[in-house]
Protein backbone atom coordinates (compact mmCIF):
# COMPACT_ATOMS: atom_id res chain seq x y z
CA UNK A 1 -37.66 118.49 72.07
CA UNK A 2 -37.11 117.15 68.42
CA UNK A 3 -34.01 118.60 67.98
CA UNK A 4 -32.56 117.85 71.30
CA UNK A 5 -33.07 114.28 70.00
CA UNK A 6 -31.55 115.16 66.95
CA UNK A 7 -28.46 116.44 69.10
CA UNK A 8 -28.04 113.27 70.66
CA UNK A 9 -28.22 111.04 67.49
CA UNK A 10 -25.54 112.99 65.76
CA UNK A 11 -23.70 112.48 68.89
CA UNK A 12 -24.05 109.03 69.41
CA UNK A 13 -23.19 108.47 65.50
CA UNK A 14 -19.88 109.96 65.92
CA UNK A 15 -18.90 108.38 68.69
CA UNK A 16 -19.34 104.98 67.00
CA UNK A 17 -16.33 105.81 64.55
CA UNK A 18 -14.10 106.72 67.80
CA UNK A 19 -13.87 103.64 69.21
CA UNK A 20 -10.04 102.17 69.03
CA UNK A 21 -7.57 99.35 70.13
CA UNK A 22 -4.15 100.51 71.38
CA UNK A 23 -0.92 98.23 70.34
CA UNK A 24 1.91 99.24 72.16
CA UNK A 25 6.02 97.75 71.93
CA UNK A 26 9.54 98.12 73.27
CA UNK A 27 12.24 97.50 70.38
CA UNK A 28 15.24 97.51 72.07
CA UNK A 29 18.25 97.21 69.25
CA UNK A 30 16.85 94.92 66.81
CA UNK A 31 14.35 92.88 69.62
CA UNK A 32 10.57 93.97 69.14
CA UNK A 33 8.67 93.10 72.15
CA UNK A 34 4.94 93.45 71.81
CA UNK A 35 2.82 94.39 75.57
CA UNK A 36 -0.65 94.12 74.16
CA UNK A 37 -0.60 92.62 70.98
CA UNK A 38 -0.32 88.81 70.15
CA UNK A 39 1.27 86.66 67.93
CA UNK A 40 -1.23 84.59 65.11
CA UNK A 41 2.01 83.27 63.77
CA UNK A 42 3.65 84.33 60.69
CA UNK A 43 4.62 87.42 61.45
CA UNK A 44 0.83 88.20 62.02
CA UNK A 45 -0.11 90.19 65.36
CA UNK A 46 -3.77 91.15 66.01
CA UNK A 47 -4.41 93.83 68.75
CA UNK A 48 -4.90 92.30 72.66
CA UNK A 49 -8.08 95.27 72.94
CA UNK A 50 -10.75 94.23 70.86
CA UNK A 51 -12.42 97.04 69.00
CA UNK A 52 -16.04 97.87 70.15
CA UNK A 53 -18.29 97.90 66.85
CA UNK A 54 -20.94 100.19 68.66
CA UNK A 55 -24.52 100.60 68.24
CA UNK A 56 -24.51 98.65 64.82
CA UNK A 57 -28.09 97.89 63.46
CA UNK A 58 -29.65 94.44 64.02
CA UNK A 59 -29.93 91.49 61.45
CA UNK A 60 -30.07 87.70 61.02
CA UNK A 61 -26.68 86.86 59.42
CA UNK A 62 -23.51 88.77 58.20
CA UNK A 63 -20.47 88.34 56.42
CA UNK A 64 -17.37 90.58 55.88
CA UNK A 65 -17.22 92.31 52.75
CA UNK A 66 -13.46 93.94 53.03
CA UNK A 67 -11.10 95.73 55.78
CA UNK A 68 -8.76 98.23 55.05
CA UNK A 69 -7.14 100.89 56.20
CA UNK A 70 -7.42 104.58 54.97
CA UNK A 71 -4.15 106.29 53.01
CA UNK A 72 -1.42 104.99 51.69
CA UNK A 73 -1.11 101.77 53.93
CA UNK A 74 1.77 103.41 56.20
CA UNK A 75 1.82 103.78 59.39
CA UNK A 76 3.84 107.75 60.44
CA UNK A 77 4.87 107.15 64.34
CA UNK A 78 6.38 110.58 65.32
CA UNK A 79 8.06 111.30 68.91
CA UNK A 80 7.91 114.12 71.35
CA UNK A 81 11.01 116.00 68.86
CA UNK A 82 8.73 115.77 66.25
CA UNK A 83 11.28 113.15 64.60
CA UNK A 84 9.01 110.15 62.19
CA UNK A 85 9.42 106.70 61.61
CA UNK A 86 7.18 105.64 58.43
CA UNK A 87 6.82 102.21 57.89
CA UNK A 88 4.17 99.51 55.97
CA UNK A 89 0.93 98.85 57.99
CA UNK A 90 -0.44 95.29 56.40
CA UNK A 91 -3.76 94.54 57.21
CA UNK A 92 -4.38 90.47 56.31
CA UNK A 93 -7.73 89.62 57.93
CA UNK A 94 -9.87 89.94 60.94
CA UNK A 95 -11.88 88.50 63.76
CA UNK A 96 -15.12 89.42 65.46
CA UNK A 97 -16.83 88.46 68.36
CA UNK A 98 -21.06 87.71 67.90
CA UNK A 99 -23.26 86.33 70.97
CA UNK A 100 -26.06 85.42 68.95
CA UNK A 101 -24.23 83.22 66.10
CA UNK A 102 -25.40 80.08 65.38
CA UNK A 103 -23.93 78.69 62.08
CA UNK A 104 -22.23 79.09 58.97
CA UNK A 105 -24.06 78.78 55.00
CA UNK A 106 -21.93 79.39 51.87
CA UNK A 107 -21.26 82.44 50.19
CA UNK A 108 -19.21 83.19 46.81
CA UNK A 109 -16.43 84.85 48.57
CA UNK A 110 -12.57 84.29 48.59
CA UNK A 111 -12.08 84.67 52.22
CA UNK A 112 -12.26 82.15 54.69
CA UNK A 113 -14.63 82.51 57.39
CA UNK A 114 -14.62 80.28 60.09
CA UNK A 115 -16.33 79.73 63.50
CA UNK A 116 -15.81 78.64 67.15
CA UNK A 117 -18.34 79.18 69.78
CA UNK A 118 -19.04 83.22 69.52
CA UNK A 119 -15.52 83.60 67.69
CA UNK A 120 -15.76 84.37 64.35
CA UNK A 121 -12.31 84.78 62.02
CA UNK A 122 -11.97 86.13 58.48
CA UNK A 123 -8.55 84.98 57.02
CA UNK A 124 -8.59 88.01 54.11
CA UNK A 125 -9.27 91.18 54.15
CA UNK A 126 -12.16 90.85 51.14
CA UNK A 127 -15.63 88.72 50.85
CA UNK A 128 -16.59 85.60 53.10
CA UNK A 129 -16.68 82.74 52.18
CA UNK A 130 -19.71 81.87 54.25
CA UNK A 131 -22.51 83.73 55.88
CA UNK A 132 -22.80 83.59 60.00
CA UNK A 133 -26.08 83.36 60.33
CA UNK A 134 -27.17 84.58 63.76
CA UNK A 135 -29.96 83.00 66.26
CA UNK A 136 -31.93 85.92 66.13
CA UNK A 137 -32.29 89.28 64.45
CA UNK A 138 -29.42 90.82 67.27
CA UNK A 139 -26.14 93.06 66.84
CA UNK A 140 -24.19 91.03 64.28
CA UNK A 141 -21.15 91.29 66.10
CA UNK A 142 -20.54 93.38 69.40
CA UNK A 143 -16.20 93.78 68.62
CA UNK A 144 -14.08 93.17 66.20
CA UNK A 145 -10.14 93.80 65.71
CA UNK A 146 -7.55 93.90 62.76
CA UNK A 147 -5.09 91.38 62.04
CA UNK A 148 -1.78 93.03 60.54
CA UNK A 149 1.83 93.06 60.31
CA UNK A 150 4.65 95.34 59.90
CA UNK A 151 6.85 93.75 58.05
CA UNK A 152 9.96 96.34 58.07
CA UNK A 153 9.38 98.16 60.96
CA UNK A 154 12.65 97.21 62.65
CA UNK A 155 14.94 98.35 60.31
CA UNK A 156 12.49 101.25 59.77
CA UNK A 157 13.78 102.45 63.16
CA UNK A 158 17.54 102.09 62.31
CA UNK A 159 19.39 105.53 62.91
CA UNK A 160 16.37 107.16 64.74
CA UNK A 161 17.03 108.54 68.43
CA UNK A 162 15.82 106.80 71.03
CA UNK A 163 12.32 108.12 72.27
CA UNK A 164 8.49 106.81 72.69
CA UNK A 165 7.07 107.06 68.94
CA UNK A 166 3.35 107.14 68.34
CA UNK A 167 1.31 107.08 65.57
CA UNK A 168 -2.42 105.66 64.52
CA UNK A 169 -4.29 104.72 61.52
CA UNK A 170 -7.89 104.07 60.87
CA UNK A 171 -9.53 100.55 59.78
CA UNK A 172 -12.33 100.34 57.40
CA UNK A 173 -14.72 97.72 57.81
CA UNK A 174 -17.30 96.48 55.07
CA UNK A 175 -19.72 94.25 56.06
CA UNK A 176 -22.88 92.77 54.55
CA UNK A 177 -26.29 92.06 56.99
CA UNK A 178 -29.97 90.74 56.54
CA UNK A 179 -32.64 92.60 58.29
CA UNK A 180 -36.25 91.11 56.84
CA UNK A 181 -34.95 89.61 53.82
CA UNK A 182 -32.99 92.26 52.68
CA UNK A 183 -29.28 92.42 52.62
CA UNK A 184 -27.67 95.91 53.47
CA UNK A 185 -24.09 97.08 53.62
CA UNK A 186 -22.79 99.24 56.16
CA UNK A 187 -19.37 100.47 57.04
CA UNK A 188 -17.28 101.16 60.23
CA UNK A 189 -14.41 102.27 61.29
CA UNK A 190 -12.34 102.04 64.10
CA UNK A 191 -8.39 102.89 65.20
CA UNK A 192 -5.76 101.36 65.86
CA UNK A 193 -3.08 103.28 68.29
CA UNK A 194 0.56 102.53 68.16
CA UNK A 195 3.05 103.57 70.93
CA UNK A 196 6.28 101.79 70.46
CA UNK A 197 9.48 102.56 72.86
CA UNK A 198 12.48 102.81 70.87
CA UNK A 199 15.64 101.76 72.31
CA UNK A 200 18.74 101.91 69.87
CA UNK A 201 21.33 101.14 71.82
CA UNK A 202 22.07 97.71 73.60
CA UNK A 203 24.85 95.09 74.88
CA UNK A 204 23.88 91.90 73.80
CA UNK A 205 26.88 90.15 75.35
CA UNK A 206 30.67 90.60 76.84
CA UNK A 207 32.60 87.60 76.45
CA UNK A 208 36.40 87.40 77.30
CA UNK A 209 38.55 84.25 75.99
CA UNK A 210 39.73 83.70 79.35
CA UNK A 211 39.21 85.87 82.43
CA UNK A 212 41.51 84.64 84.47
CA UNK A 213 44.85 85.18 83.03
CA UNK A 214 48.79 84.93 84.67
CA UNK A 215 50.96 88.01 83.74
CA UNK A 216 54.31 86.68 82.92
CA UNK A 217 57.07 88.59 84.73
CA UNK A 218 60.18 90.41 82.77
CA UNK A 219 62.91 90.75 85.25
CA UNK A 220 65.30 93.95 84.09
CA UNK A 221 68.94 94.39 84.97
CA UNK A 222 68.39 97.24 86.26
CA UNK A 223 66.33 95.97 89.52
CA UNK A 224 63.44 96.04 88.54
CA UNK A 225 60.62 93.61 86.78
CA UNK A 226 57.77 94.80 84.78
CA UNK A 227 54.62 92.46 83.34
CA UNK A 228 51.61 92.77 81.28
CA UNK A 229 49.02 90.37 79.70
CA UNK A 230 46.01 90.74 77.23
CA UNK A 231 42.83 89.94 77.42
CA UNK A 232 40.65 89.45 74.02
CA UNK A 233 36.77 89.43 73.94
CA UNK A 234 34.12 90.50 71.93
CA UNK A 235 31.35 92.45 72.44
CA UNK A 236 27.76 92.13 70.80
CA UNK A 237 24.87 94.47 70.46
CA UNK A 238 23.79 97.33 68.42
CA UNK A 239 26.37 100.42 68.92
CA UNK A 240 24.94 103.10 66.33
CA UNK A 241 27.35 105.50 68.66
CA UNK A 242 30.11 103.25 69.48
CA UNK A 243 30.87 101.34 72.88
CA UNK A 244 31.78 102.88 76.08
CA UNK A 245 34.29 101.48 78.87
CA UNK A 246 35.18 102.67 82.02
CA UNK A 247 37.42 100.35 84.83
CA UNK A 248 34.76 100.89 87.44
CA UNK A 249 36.89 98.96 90.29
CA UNK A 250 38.65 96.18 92.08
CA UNK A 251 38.96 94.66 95.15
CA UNK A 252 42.59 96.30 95.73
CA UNK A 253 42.35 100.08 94.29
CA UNK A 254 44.16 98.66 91.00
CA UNK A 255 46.73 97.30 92.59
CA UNK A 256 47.99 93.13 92.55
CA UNK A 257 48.50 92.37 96.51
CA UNK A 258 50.33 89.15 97.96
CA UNK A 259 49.48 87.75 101.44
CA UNK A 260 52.02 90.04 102.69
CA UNK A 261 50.27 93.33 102.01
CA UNK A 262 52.92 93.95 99.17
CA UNK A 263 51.14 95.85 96.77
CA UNK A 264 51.99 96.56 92.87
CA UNK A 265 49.85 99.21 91.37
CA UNK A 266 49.22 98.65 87.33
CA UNK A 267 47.89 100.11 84.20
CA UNK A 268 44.66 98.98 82.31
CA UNK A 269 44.87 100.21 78.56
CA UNK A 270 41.97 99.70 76.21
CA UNK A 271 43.89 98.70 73.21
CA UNK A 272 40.79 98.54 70.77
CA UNK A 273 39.90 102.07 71.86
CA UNK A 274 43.63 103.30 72.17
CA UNK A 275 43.15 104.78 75.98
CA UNK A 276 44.54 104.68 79.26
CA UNK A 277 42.06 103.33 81.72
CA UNK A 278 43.92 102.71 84.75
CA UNK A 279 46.83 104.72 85.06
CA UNK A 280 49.44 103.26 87.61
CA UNK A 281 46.83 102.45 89.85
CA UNK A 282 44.89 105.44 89.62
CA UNK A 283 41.40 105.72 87.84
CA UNK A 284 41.62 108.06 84.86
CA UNK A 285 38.87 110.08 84.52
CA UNK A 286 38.11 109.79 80.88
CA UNK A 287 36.21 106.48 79.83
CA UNK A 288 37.70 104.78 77.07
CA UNK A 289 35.31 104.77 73.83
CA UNK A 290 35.25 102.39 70.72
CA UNK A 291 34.14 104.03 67.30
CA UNK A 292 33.24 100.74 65.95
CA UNK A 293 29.41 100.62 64.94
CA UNK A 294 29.24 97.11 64.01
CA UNK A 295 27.07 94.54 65.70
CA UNK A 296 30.18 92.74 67.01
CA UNK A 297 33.28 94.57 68.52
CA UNK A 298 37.17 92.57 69.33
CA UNK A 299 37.97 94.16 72.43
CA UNK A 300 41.53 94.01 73.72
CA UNK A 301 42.21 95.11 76.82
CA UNK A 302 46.18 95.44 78.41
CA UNK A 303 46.43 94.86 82.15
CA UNK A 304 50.47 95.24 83.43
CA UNK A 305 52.99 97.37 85.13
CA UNK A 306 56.76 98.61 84.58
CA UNK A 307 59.58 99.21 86.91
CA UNK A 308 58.34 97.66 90.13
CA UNK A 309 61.70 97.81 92.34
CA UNK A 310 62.36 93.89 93.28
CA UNK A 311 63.75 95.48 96.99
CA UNK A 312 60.25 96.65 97.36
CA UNK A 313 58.04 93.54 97.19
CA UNK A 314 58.25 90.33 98.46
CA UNK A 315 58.17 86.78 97.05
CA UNK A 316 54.58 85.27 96.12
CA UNK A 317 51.27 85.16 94.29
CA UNK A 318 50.22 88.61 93.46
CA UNK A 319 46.13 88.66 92.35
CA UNK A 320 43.14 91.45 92.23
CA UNK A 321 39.71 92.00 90.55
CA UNK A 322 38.91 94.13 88.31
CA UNK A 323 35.16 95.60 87.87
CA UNK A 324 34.89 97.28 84.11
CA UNK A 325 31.52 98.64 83.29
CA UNK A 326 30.52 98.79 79.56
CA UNK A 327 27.70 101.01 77.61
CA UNK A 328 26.70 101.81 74.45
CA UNK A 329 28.11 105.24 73.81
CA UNK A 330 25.30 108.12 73.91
């Protein structure tokens, strides 16, 4: 019987330092978007899952003593290819969460503790600056959770493939508690999961000077007239492969059409790329593709025709739409 009781302690002990708050992010280009984690300002985020401090022995007052985390203070988030992002983990304070506290008494301590209702919040990560004393000898605090930054971890990700990257580290908590008249120490630990969603590639913007543009009309002696215009834009993202465009349609098949039914088929060339989009009304099958890896791209893009026979067409206004789709290249 004694040492199935025995069994169970060692159990339950180990189970106390398992107990963990998951922070998990999309960063899409250079955009970090946080799902369960929330802003203290500053570039300070503390988990939105509160760490459980477990079966922690009973006193009448505490105080933090420090909070850390174990190793080298980096955070390794690896991805399903095995491929690691390493980047600075900066622990600045905590908070806790203690049903039975009642009030605050000084302490010699250069972190500030401070109190509201059962919310108790240590700005620094070493000794408090007061003492929560507690109503009664309870649980000194029933959760607690980090607050941390990390500082570089967008440009951390820069040239990494895209992927879900996880990683965790482990917090060490020091804290100080009274049980009849004696103050102990006791340490904790928790973890803190990361999952962040890495997204490299993204379009920001397309933005064209003017998108609706006249072609002006060359007539040849030969019969014939021919016409092109440009359009200049720019696109803006985070292209660590390029840009991708493809002339995905228009309301007349690539061709200009008057209120006759008088059609004139034309080219679309992707000057900034060098390639043939549109070939005399005809889709080519190869999407044109910008090596440009800078955060803003000029595009210039060449809609027009050549050697329309005049005894073809008829007089009027000759319009179409044009659908192009745009990607970062993969």
């Amino acid at each position: 019987m004694f040492f199935r009781n025995l069994i169970l302690i060692m159990l339950f002990v180990v189970s106390n330092t398992a107990h963990s708050a998951t922070v998990s992010g999309k960063l899409i280009g250079q955009n970090l978007q946080w799902y369960s984690a929330i802003s203290t300002g500053n570039n300070t985020l503390k988990p939105a899952q509160w760490i459980i401090s477990g079966n922690i022995s009973p006193g009448t007052m505490f105080t933090q003593q420090s909070i850390t985390t174990s190793g080298s203070g980096n955070i390794d988030l690896t991805n399903a290819s095995g491929e690691v992002v390493s980047t600075r983990l900066i622990i600045s304070g905590s908070e806790y969460v203690s049903p039975n506290a009642k009030s605050l008494s000084y302490n010699n301590g250069d972190t500030t503790i401070t109190m509201s209702g059962s919310n108790i919040t240590a700005s620094g990560v070493g000794v408090g600056n007061n003492v929560v004393e507690l109503i009664t000898a309870s649980t000194p605090f029933t959760h607690y959770r980090p607050l941390f930054s990390l500082t570089n971890i967008v440009n951390d990700f820069k040239g990494k493939p895209a992927g879900i990257y996880f990683g965790n580290s482990t917090v060490v908590l020091t804290y100080n508690y009274v049980r009849n008249g004696i103050t102990i120490s006791n340490t904790i630990t928790g973890t803190l999961v990361f999952e962040i969603e890495y997204v490299p590639s993204v379009i920001d913007s397309i933005e064209f000077e003017d998108a609706n543009k006249n072609i002006e009309i060359v007539y040849n002696l030969n019969g014939t007239v021919s016409g092109e215009v440009d359009f200049n834009g720019k696109a803006k993202g985070i292209f660590p492969n390029g840009l991708n465009i493809e002339a995905l349609s228009s309301i007349h098949s690539f061709s200009l059409k008057n209120g006759s039914d008088d059609r004139i088929p034309y080219d679309i060339t992707c000057i900034t790329c060098n390639a043939k989009l549109v070939s005399n009304g005809n889709k080519v099958l190869q999407n044109g593709i910008i090596n440009n890896f800078n955060n803003n791209i000029d595009l210039v893009l060449r809609i027009g025709f050549s050697n329309i026979l005049l005894s073809d067409i008829t007089d009027g206004l000759y319009t179409d739409t044009v659908t192009l789709m745009f990607k970062p290249n993969l």
